[in-house]
Protein backbone atom coordinates (compact mmCIF):
# COMPACT_ATOMS: atom_id res chain seq x y z
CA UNK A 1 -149.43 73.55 110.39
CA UNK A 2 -151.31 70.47 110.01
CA UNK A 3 -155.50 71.03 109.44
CA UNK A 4 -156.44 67.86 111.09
CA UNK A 5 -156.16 66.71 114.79
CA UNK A 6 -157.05 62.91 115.87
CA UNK A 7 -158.05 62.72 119.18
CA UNK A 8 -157.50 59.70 121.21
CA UNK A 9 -159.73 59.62 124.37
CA UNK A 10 -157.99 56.30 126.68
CA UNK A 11 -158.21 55.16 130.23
CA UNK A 12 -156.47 52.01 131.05
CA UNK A 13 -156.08 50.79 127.43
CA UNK A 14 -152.18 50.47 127.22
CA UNK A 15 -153.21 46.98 126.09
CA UNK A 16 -154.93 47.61 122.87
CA UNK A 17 -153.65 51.70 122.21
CA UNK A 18 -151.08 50.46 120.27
CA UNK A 19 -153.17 49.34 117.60
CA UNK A 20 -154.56 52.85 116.55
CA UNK A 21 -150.63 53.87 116.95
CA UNK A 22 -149.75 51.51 114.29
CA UNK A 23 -152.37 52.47 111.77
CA UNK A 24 -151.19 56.17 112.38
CA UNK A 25 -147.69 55.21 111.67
CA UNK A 26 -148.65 53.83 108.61
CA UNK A 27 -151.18 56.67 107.35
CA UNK A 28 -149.73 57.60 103.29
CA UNK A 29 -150.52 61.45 104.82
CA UNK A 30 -148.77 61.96 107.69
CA UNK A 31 -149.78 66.10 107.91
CA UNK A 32 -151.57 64.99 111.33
CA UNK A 33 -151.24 65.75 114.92
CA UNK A 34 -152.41 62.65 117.44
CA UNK A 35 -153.94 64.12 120.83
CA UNK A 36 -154.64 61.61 123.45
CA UNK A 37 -156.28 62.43 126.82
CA UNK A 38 -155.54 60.00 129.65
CA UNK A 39 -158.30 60.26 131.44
CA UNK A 40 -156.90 59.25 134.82
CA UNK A 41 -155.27 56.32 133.75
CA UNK A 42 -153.33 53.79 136.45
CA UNK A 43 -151.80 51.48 133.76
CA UNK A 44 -148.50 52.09 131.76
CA UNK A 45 -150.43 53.88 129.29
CA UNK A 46 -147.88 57.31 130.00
CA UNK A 47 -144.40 55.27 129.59
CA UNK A 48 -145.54 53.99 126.62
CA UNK A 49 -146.95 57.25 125.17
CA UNK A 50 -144.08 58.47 126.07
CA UNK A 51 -141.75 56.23 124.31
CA UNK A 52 -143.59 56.93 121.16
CA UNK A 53 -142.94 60.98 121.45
CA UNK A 54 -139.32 59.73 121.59
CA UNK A 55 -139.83 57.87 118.01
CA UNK A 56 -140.61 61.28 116.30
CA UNK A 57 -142.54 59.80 113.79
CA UNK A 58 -145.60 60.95 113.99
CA UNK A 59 -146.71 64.05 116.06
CA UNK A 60 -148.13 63.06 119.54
CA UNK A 61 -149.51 65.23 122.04
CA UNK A 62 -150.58 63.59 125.54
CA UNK A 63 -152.68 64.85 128.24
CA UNK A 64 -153.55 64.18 131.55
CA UNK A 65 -156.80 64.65 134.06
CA UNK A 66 -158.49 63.06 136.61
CA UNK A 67 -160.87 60.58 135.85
CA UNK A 68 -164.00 62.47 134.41
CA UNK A 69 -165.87 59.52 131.80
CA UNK A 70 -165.37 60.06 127.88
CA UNK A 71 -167.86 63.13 127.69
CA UNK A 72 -165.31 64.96 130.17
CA UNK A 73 -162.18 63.41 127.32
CA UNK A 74 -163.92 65.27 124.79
CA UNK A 75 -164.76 68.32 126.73
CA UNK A 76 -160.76 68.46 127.33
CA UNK A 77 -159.81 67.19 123.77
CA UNK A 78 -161.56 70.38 122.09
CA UNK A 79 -160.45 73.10 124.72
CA UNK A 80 -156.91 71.81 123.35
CA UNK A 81 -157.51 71.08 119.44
CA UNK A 82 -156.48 74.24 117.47
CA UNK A 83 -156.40 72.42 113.71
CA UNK A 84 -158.89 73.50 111.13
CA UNK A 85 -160.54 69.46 111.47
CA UNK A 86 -160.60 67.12 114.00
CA UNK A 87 -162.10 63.80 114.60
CA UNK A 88 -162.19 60.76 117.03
CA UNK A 89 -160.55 57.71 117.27
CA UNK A 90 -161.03 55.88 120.40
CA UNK A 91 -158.56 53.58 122.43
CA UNK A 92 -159.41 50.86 120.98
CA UNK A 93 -160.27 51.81 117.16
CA UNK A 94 -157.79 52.34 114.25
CA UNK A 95 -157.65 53.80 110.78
CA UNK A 96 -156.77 52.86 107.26
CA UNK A 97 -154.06 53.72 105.89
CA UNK A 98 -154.85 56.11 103.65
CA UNK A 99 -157.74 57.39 105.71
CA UNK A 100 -155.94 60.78 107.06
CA UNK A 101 -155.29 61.53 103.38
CA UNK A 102 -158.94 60.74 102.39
CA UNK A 103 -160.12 63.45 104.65
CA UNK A 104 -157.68 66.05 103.89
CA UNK A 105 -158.25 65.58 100.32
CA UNK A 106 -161.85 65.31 100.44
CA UNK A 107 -162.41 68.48 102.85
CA UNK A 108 -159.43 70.60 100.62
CA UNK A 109 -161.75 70.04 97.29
CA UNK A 110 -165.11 70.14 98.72
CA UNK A 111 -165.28 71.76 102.75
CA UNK A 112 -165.93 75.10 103.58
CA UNK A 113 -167.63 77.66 106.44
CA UNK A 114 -170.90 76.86 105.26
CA UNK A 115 -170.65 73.26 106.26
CA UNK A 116 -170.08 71.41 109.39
CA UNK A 117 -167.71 68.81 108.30
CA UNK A 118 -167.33 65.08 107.18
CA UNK A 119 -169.52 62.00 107.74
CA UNK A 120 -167.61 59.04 106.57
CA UNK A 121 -168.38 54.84 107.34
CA UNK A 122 -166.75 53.04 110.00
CA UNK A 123 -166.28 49.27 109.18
CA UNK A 124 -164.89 46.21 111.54
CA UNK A 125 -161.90 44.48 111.75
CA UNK A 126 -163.05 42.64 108.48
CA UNK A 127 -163.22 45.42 106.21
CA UNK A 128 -166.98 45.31 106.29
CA UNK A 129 -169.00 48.13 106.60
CA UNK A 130 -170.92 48.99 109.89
CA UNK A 131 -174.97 49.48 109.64
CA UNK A 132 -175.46 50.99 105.75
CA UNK A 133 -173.46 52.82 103.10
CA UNK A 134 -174.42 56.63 102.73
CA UNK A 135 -176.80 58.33 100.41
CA UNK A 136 -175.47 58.52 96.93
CA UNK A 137 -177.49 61.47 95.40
CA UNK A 138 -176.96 63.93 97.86
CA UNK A 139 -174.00 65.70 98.76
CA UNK A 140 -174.42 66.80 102.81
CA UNK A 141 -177.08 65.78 105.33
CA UNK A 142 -177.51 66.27 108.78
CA UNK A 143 -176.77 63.30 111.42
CA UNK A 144 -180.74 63.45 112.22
CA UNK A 145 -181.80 62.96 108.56
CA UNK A 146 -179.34 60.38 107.76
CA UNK A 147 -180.85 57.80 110.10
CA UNK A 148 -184.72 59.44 110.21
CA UNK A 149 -185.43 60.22 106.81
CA UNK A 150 -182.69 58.35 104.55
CA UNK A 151 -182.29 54.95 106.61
CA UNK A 152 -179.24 54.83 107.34
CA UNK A 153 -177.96 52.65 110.03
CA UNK A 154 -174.55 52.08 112.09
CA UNK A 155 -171.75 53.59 113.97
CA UNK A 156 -170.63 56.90 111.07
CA UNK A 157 -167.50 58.41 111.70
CA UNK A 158 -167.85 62.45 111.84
CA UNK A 159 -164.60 64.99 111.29
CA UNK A 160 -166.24 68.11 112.37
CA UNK A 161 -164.65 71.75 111.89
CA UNK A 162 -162.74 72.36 115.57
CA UNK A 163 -164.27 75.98 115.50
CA UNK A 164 -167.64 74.25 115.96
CA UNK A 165 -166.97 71.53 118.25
CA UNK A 166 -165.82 74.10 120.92
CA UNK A 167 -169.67 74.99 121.16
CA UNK A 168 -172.03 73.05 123.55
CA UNK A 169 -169.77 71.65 126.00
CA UNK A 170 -170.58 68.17 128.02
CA UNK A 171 -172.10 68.84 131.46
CA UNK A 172 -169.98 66.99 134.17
CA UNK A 173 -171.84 65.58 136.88
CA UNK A 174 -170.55 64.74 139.90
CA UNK A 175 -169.54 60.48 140.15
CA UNK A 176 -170.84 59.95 136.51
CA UNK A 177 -169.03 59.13 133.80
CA UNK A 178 -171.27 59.70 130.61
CA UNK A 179 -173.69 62.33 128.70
CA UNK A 180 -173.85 60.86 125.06
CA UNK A 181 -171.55 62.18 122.63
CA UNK A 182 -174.41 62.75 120.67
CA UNK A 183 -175.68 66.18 122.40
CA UNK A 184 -173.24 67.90 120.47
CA UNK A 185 -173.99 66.32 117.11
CA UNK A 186 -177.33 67.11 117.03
CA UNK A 187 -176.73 70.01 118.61
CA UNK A 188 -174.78 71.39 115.97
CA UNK A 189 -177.19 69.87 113.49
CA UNK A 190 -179.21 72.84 113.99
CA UNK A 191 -176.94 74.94 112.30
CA UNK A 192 -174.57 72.91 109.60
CA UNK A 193 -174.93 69.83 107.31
CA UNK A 194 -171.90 67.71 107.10
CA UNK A 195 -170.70 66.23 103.96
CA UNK A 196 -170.76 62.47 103.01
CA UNK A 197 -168.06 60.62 102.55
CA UNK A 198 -168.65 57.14 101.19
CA UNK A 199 -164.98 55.65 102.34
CA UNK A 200 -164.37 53.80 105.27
CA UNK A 201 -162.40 56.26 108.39
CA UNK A 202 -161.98 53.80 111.04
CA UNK A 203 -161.81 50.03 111.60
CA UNK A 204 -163.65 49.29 115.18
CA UNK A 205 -163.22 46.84 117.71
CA UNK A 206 -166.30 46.58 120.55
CA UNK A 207 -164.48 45.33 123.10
CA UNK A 208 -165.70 44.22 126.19
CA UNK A 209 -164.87 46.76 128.60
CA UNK A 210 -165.66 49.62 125.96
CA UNK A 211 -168.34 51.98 126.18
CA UNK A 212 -170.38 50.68 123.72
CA UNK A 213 -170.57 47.29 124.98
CA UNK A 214 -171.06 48.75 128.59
CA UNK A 215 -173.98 51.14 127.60
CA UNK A 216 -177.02 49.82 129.72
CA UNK A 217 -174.94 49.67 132.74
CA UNK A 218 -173.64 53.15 132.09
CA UNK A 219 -177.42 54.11 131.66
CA UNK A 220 -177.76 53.55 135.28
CA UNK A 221 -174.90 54.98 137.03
CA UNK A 222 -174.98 58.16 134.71
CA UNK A 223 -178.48 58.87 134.78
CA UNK A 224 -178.26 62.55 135.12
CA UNK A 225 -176.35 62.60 132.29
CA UNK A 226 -178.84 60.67 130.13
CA UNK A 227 -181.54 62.53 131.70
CA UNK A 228 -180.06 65.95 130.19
CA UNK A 229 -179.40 64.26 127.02
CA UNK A 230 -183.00 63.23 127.03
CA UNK A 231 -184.19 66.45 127.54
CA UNK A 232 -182.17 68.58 125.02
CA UNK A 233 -183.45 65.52 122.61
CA UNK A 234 -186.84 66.96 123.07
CA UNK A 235 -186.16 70.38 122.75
CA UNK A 236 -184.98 70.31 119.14
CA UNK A 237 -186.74 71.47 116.87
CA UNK A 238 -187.83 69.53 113.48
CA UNK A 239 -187.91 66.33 114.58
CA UNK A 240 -190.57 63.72 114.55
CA UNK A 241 -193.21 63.42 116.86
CA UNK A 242 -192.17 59.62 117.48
CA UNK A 243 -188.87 61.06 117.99
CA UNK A 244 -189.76 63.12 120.60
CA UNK A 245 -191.73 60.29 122.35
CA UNK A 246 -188.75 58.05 122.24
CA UNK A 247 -187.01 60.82 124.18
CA UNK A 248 -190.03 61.23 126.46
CA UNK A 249 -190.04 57.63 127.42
CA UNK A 250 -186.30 57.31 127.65
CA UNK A 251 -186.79 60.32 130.03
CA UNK A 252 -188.77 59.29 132.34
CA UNK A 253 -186.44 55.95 132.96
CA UNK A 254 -183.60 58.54 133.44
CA UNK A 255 -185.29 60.52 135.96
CA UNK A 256 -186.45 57.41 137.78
CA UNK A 257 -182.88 56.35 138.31
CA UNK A 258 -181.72 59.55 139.26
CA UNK A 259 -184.15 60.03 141.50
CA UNK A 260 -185.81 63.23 140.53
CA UNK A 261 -188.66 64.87 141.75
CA UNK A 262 -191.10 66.54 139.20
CA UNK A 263 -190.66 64.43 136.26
CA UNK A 264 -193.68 66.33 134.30
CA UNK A 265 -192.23 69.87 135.96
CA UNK A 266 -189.41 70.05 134.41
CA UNK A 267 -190.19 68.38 131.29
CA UNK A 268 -190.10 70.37 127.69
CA UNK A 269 -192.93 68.19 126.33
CA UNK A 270 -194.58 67.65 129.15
CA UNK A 271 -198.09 66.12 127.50
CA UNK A 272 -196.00 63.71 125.45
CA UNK A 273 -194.12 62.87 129.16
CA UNK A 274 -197.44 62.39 130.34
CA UNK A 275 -198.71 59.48 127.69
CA UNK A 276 -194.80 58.12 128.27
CA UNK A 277 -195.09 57.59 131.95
CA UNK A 278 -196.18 53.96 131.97
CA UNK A 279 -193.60 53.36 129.03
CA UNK A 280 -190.75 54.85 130.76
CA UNK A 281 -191.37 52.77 134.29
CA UNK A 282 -191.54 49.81 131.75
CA UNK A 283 -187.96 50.69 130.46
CA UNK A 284 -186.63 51.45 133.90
CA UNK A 285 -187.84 47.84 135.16
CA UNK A 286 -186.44 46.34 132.05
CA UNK A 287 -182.76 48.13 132.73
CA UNK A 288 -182.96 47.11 136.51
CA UNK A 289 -183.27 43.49 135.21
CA UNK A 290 -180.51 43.61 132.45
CA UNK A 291 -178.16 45.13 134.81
CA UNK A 292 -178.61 42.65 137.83
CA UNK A 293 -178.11 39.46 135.00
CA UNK A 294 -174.52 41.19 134.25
């Protein structure tokens, strides 16, 4: 059985899926299995999933739900995995060719139960890396100490051990359609480092319509869910103060938009809230202005 599942989250990408297809076709390792969850999709993206299965060439396996936002893909994509490994590329990213290979060599001579999994780069269409390189004199890191105490910067791609990623599933809220993927990173930062992996794992695209370029809007109409992530931000433990503040203020905008009553109540860090009231109206007034210019 293969040790690595890539998990394709898509809704109404039939236009650009066949990209990351390609690129899996091509992979010098093909000891892989490709989930993708169509999450509620009203394209052709099943006909033409399906006519892929029918190639045989690589192995698929395709999933359907209702429309529940890419936290609610993932949620469903690791309640399914059952490989050793899995990581993420979305509908509208691709590999390198020899990047499944890369990871199952990598994680063969170096993983094991005391770590977490793989941080590798992601680069763009180009070739050219995303943010910064990794650390080269250390070995693992957690996500938080790669970008708070060693610098780096960019979009990372993570393979994480499946066993893990079952843990801290995404709250669903009712008509949104994101809590940052994030929560569960950090999340299981508390209890594994993952290992760095200097070698580029995925090629990405921003396209318009993707998450990514979408985020403020999303910040908006999901504000439950970034008022959750907010909150568990706050509550974990060794993390900068100016972390936590960050979170505080970013909290208070959340809880604005989702119209919630006692903002300093149910706060974890509720004098930090406090000093990051005036800051967090700010930042909800700012949003309200971005979003009506789209």
């Amino acid at each position: 059985m293969p040790i690595l599942t890539i998990f394709t989250p898509t809704y109404n990408r039939a236009y650009t899926l066949h990209h990351c297809y390609e690129s899996l076709k091509r992979q010098s390792n093909k000891e892989f299995i490709w989930l993708i969850v169509d999450d509620g999709s009203t394209d052709n993206t099943e006909d033409l999933v399906r006519s892929w299965m029918t190639e045989n060439i690589i192995s698929i396996r395709y999933y359907q739900q209702e429309n529940q936002g890419m936290h609610g893909a993932h949620n469903t994509a690791y309640s399914l995995i059952d490989t050793e490994l899995n990581v993420c590329i979305d509908s509208d990213d691709y590999m390198p060719d020899d990047a499944v290979e890369k990871i199952i060599s990598f994680w063969k001579a170096n993983g094991s139960e005391e770590i977490g999994g793989i941080v590798g780069l992601d680069c763009n269409t180009s070739g050219e890396i995303i943010g910064t390189e990794l650390p080269s004199d250390i070995k693992s890191s957690t996500l938080y100490n790669l970008y708070n105490k060693y610098g780096v910067k960019g979009d990372k791609k993570l393979v994480y051990r499946t066993k893990l990623t079952k843990k801290y599933p995404y709250p669903v809220y009712h008509n949104e359609r994101l809590v940052p993927l994030s929560y569960k990173y950090y999340k299981l930062d508390q209890e594994y480092e993952l290992l760095l992996m200097n070698e580029a794992l995925c090629c990405v695209e921003y396209l318009p319509d993707g998450s990514s370029m979408n985020i403020i809007k999303q910040y908006k109409i999901s504000p439950r869910g970034f008022r959750f992530y907010r909150m568990e931000m706050m509550k974990l433990p060794n993390t900068s103060l100016l972390f936590k503040f960050k979170q505080a203020i970013h909290y208070v905008s959340c809880s604005i938009f989702a119209e919630s009553k006692g903002v300093l109540r149910h706060s974890p860090q509720k004098l930090l809230t406090l000093i990051a009231l005036p800051f967090g109206i700010a930042l909800n007034k700012y949003i309200l202005n971005k979003v009506s210019e789209k």
